[in-house]
C-alpha atoms as a PDB file:
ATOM      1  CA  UNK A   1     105.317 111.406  90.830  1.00  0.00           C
ATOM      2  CA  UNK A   2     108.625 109.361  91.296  1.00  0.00           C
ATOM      3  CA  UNK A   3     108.960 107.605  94.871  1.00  0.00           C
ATOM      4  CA  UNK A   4     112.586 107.293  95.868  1.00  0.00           C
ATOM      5  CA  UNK A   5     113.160 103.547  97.387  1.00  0.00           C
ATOM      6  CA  UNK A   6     115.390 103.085  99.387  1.00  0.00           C
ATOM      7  CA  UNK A   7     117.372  99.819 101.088  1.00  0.00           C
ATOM      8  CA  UNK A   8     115.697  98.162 103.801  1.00  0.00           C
ATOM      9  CA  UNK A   9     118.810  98.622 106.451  1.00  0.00           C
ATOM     10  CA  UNK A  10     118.625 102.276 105.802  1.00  0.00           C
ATOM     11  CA  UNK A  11     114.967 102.428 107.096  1.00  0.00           C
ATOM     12  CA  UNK A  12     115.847 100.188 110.126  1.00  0.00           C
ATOM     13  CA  UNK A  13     118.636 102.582 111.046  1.00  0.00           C
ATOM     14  CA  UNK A  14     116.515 105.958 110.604  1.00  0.00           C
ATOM     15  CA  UNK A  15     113.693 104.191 112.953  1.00  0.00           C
ATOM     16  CA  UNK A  16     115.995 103.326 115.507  1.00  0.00           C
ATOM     17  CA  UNK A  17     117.663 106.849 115.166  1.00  0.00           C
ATOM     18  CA  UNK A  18     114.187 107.602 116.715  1.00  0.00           C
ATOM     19  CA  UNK A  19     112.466 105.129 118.977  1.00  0.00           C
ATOM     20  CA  UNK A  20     115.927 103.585 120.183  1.00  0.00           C
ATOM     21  CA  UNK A  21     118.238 107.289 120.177  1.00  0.00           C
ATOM     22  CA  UNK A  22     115.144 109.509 121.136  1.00  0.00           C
ATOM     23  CA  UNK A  23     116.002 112.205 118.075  1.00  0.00           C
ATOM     24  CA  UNK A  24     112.991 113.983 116.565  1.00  0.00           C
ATOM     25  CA  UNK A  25     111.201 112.812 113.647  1.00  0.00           C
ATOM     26  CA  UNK A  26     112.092 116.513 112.351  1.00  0.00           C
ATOM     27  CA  UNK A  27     115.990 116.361 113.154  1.00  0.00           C
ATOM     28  CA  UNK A  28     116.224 112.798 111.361  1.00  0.00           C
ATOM     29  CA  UNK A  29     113.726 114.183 108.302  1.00  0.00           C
ATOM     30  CA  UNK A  30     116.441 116.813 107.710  1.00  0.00           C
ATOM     31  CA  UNK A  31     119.458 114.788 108.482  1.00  0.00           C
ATOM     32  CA  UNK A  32     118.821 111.730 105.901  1.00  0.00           C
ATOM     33  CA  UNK A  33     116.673 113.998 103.327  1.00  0.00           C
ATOM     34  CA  UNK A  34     113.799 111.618 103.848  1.00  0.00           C
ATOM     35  CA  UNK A  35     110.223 113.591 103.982  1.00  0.00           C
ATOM     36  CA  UNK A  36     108.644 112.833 107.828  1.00  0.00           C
ATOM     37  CA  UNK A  37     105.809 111.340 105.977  1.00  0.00           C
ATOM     38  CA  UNK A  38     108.236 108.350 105.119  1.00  0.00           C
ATOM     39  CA  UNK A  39     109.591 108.079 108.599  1.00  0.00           C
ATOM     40  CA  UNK A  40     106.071 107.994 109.938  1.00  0.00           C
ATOM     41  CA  UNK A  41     105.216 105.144 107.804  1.00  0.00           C
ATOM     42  CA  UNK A  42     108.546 103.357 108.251  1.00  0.00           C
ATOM     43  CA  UNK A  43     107.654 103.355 111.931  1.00  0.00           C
ATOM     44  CA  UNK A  44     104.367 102.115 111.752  1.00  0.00           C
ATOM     45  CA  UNK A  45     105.459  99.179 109.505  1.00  0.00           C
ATOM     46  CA  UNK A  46     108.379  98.299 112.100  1.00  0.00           C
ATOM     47  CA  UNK A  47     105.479  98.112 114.586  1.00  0.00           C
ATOM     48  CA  UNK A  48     103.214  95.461 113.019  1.00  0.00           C
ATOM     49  CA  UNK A  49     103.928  91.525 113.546  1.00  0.00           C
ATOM     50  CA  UNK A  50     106.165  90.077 110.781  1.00  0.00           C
ATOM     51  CA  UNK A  51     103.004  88.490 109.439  1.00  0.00           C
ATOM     52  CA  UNK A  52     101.301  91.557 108.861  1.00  0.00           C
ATOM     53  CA  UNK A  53     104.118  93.386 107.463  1.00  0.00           C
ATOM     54  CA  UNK A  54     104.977  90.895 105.100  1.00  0.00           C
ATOM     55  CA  UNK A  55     101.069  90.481 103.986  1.00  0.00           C
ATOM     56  CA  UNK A  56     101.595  94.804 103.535  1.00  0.00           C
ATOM     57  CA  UNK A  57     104.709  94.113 101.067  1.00  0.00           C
ATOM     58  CA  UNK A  58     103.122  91.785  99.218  1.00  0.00           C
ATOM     59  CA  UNK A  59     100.013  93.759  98.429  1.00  0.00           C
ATOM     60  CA  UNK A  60     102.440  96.421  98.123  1.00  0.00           C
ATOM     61  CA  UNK A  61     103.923  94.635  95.056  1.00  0.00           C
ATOM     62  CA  UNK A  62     100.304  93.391  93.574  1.00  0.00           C
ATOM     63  CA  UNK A  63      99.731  97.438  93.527  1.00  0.00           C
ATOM     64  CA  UNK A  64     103.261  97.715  91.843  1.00  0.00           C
ATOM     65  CA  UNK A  65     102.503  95.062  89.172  1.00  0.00           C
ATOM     66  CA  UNK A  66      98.751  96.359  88.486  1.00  0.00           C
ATOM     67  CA  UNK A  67      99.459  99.948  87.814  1.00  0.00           C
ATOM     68  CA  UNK A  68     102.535  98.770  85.617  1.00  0.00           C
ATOM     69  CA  UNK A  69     100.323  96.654  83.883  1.00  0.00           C
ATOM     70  CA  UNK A  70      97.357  99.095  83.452  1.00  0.00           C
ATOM     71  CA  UNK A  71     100.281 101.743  82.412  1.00  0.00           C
ATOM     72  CA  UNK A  72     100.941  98.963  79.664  1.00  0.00           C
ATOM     73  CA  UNK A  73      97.306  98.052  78.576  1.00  0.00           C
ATOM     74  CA  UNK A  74      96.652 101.602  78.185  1.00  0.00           C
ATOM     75  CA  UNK A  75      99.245 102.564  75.632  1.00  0.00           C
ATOM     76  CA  UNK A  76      98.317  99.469  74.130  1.00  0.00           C
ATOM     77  CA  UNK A  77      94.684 100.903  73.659  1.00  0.00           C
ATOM     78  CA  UNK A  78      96.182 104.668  72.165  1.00  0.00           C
ATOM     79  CA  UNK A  79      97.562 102.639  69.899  1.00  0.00           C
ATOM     80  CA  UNK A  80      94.914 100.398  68.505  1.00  0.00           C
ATOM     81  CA  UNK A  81      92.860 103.798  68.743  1.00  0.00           C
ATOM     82  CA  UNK A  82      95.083 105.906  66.595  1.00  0.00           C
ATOM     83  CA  UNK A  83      95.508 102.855  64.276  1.00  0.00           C
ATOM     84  CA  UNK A  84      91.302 102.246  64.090  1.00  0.00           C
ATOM     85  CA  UNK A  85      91.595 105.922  62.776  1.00  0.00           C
ATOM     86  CA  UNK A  86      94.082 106.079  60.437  1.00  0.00           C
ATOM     87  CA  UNK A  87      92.531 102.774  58.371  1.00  0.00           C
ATOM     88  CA  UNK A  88      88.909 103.952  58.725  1.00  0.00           C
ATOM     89  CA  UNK A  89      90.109 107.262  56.928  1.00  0.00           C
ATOM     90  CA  UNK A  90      91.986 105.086  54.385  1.00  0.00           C
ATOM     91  CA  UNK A  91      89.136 103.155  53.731  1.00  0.00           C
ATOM     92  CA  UNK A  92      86.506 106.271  53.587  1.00  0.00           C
END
């Protein structure tokens, strides 16, 4: 499943459409084709201290960089499987 990122100013505007304007989480969902899930969460970050949002981002990207890694290290392993394979039935 693909996540759709998008710019930092864009969430700041689409939380303030709600906290600051008073328009429904529903209305904005629909208006900016953003799931309410996402505004939710976008809310909740703009609520915790600087501090704590930036420790959130940065375990954010350590998630990121693990799974990309483990995405990589298991190909790798396919690989070296099929490989193991192919010379043990070249050798037997």
């Amino acid at each position: 499943m693909s996540q759709k990122r998008y710019p930092e100013e864009f969430k700041i505007e689409a939380v303030r459409q709600i906290v600051e304007r008073g328009h429904a989480v529903a209305e904005v969902s629909e208006r900016l084709g953003v799931s309410q899930h996402s505004l939710y969460k976008w809310i909740k970050q703009r609520q915790m201290s600087p501090g704590q949002r930036q420790e959130q981002l940065s375990q954010s990207e350590e998630l990121r960089r693990l799974k990309a890694e483990l995405k990589r290290v298991t190909e790798e392993r396919d690989i070296l499987k099929k490989a193991a394979a192919y010379f043990a039935r070249q050798s037997g």
